[in-house]
C-alpha atoms as a PDB file:
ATOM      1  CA  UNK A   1     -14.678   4.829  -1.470  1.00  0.00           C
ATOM      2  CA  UNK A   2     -15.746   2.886   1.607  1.00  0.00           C
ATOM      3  CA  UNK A   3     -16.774  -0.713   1.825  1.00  0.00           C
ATOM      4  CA  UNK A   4     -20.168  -1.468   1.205  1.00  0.00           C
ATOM      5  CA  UNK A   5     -20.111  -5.474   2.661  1.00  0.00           C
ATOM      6  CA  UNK A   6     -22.147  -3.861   5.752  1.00  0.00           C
ATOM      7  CA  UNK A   7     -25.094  -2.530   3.222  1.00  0.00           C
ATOM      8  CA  UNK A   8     -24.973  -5.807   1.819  1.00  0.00           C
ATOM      9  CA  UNK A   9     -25.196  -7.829   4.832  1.00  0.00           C
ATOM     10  CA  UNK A  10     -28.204  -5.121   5.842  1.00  0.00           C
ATOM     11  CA  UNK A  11     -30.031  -5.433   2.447  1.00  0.00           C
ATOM     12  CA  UNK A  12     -30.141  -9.299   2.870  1.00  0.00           C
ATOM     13  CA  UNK A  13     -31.068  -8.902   6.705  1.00  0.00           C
ATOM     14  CA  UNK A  14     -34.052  -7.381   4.968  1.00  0.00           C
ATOM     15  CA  UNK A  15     -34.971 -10.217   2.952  1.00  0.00           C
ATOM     16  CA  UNK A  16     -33.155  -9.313  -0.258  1.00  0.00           C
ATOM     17  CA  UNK A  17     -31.654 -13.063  -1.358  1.00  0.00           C
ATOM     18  CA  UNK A  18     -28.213 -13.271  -1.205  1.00  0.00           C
ATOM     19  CA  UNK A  19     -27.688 -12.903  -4.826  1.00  0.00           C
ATOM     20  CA  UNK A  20     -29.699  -9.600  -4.433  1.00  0.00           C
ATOM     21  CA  UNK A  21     -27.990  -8.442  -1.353  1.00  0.00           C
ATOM     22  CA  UNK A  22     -24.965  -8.519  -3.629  1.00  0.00           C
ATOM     23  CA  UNK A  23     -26.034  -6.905  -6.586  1.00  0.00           C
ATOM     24  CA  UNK A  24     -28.228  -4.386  -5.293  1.00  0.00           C
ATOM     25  CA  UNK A  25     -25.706  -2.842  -3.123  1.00  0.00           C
ATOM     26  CA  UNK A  26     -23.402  -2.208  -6.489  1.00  0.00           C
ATOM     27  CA  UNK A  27     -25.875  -1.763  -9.282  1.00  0.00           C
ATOM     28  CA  UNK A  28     -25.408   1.817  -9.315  1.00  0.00           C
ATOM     29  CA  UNK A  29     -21.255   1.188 -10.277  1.00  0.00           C
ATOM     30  CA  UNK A  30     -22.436  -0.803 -13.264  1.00  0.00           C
ATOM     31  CA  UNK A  31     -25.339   1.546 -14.500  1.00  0.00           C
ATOM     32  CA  UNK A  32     -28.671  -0.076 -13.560  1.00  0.00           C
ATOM     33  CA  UNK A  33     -30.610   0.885 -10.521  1.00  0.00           C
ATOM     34  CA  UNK A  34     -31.600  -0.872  -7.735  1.00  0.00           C
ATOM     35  CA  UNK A  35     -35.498  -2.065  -8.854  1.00  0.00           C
ATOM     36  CA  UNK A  36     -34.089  -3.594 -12.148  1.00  0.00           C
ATOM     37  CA  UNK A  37     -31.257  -5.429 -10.597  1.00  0.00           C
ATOM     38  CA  UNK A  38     -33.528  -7.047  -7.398  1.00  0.00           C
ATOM     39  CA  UNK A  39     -35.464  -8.108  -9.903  1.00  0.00           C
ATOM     40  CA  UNK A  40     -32.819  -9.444 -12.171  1.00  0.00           C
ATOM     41  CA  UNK A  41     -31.308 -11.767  -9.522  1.00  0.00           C
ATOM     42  CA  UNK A  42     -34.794 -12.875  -7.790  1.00  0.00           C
ATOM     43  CA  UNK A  43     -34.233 -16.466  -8.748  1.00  0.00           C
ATOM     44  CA  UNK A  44     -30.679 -16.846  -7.527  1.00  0.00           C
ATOM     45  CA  UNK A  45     -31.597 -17.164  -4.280  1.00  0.00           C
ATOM     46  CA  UNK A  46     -30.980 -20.334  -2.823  1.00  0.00           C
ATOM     47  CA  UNK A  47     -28.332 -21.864  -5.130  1.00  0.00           C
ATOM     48  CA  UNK A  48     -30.980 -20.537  -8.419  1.00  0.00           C
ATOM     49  CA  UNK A  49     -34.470 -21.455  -6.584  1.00  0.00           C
ATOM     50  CA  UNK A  50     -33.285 -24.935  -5.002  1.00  0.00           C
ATOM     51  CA  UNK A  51     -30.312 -24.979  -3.258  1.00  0.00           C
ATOM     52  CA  UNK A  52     -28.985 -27.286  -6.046  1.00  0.00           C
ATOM     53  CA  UNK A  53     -26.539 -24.867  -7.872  1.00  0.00           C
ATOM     54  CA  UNK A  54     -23.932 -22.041  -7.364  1.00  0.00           C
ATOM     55  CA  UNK A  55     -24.568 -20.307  -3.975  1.00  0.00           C
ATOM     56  CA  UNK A  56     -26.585 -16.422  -4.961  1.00  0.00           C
ATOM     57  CA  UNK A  57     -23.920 -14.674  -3.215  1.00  0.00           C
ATOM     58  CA  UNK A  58     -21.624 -15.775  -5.789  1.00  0.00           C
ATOM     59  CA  UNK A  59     -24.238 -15.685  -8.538  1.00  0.00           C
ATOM     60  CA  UNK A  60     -25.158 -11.703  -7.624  1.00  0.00           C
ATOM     61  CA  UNK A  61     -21.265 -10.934  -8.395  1.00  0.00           C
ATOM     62  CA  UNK A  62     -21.694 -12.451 -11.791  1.00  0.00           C
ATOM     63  CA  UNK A  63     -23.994 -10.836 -12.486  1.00  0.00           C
ATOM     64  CA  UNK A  64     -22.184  -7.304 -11.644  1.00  0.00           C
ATOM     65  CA  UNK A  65     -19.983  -8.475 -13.899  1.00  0.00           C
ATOM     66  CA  UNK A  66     -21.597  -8.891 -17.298  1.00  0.00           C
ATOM     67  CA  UNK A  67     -22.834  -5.328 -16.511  1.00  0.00           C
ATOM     68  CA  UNK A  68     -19.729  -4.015 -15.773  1.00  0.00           C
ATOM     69  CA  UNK A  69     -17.506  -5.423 -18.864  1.00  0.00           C
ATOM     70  CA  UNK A  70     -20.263  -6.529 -21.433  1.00  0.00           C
ATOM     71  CA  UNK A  71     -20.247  -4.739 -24.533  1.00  0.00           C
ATOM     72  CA  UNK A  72     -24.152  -4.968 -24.784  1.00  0.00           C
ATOM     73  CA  UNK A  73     -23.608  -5.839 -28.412  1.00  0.00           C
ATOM     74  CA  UNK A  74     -26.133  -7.744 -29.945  1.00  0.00           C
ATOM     75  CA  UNK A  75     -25.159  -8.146 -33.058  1.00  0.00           C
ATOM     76  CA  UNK A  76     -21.619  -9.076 -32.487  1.00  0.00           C
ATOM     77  CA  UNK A  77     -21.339 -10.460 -29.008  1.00  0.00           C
ATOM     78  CA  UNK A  78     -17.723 -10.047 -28.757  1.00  0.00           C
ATOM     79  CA  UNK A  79     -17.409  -9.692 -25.027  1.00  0.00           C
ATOM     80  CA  UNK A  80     -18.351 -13.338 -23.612  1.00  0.00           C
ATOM     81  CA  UNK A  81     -14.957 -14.701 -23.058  1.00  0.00           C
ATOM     82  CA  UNK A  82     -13.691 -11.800 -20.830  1.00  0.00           C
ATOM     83  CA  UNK A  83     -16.656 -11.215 -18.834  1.00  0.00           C
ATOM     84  CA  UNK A  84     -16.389 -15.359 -18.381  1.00  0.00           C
ATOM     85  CA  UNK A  85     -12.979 -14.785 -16.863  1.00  0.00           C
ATOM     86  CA  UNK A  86     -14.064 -12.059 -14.742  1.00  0.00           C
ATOM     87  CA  UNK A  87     -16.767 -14.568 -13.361  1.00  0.00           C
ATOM     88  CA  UNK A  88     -14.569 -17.422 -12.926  1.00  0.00           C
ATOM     89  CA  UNK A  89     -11.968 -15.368 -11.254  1.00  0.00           C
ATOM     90  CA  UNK A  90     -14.882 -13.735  -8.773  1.00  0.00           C
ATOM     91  CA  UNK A  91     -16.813 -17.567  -8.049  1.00  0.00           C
ATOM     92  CA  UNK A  92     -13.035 -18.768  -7.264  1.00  0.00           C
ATOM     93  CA  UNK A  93     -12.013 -16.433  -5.112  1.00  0.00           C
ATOM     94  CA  UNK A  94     -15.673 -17.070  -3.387  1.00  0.00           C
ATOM     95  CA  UNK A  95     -15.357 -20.850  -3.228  1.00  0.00           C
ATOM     96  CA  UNK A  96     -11.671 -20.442  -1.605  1.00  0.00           C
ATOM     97  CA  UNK A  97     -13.052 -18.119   1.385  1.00  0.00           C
ATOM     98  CA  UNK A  98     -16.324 -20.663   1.486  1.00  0.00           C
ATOM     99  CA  UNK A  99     -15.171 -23.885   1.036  1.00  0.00           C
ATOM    100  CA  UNK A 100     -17.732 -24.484  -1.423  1.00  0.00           C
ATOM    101  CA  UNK A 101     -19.282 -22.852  -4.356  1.00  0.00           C
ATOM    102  CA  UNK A 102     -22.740 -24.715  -4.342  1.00  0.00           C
ATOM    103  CA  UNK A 103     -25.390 -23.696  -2.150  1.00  0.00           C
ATOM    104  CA  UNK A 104     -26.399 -27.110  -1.190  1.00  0.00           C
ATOM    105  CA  UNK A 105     -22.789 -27.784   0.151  1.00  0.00           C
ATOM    106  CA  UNK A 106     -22.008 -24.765   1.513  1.00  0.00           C
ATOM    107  CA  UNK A 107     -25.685 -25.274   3.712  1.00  0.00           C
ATOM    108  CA  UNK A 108     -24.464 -28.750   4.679  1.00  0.00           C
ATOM    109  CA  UNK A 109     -27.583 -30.493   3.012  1.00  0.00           C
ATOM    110  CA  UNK A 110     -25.617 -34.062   2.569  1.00  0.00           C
ATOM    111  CA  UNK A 111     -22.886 -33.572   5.350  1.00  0.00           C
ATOM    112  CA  UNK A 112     -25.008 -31.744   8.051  1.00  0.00           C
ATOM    113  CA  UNK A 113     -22.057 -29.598   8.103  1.00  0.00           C
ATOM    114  CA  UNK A 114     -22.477 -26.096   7.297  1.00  0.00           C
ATOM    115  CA  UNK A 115     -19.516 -24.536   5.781  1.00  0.00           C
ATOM    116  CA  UNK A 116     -20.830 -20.916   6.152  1.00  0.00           C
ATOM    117  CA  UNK A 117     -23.973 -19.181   6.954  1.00  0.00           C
ATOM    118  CA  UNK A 118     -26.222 -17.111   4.412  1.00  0.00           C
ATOM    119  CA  UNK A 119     -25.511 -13.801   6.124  1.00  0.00           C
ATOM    120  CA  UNK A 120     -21.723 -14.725   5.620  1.00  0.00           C
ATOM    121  CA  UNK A 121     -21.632 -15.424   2.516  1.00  0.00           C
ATOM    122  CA  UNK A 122     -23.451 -11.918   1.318  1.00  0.00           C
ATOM    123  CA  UNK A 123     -20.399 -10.543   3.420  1.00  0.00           C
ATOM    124  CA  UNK A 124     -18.235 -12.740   1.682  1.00  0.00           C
ATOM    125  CA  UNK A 125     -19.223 -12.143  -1.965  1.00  0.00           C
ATOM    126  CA  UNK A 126     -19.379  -8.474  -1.531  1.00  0.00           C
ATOM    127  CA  UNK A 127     -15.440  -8.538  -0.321  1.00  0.00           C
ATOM    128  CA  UNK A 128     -14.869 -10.374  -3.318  1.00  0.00           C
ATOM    129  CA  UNK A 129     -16.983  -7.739  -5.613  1.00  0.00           C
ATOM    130  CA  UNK A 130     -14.907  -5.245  -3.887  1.00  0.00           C
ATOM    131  CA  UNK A 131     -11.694  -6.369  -4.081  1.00  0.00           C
ATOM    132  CA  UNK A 132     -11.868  -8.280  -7.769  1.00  0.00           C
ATOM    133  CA  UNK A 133     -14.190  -6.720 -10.112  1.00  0.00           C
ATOM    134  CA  UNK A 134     -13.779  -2.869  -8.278  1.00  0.00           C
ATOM    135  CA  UNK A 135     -10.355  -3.628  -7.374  1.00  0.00           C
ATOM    136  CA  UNK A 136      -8.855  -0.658  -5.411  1.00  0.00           C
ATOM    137  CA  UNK A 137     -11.555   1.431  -5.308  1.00  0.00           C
ATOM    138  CA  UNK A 138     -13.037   0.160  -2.331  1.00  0.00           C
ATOM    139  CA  UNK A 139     -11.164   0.828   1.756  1.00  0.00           C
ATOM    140  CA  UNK A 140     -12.323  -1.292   4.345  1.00  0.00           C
END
């Protein structure tokens, strides 16, 4: 299957937030489509509404990845632990490339050094969907 960084970088040139730009371009892998997951992931944008927390980029993968290993049992949720491993594994691989996991560092707000730009990161994150959570399906 070929890469889909360059409809992620496009959906987020359109003014989906990173988080969305992420999601949206791999919703239909995990089973929900594209309306539900933009509006999922609206306030991850901009490290979850402030620039304070983890950057959406990285924030759009985890969420791919409860849909894509969560059992969706409610009354035995037996699935937590993997899916956190999954997430921790995506968000490190992320904060290696960036520098930074948290918006406000990776935007430079205390440094004036920006580590990476928005646009980037979408790129970034989707490589890291690609290559961790749908490992080998993706080419470049």
């Amino acid at each position: 299957m070929q890469s889909r960084v360059a409809e992620a970088d496009a959906r987020h040139r359109r003014g989906y937030n990173c988080a969305q730009a992420v999601a949206c371009t791999y919703a239909d892998l995990v089973g929900v489509d594209e309306p539900t997951m933009f509006k999922a992931c609206e306030g991850l944008g901009l490290g979850m509404g402030g620039m304070e927390g983890t950057c959406g980029a990285a924030s759009g993968a985890c969420v791919l990845a409860g849909f894509a290993n969560s059992t969706g049992d409610l009354e035995r949720p037996n699935s937590k632990g993997s899916t956190y491993k999954i997430s921790r594994e995506l968000v490190a691989a992320f904060g290696q490339r960036v520098g930074a996991t948290r918006c406000c560092q990776i935007k430079g707000r205390d440094t004036g050094v920006v580590l990476m730009p928005c646009n980037d990161c979408v790129k970034t994150g989707a490589h890291v969907v690609e290559e961790t959570l749908f490992h080998g399906r993706f080419e470049d």
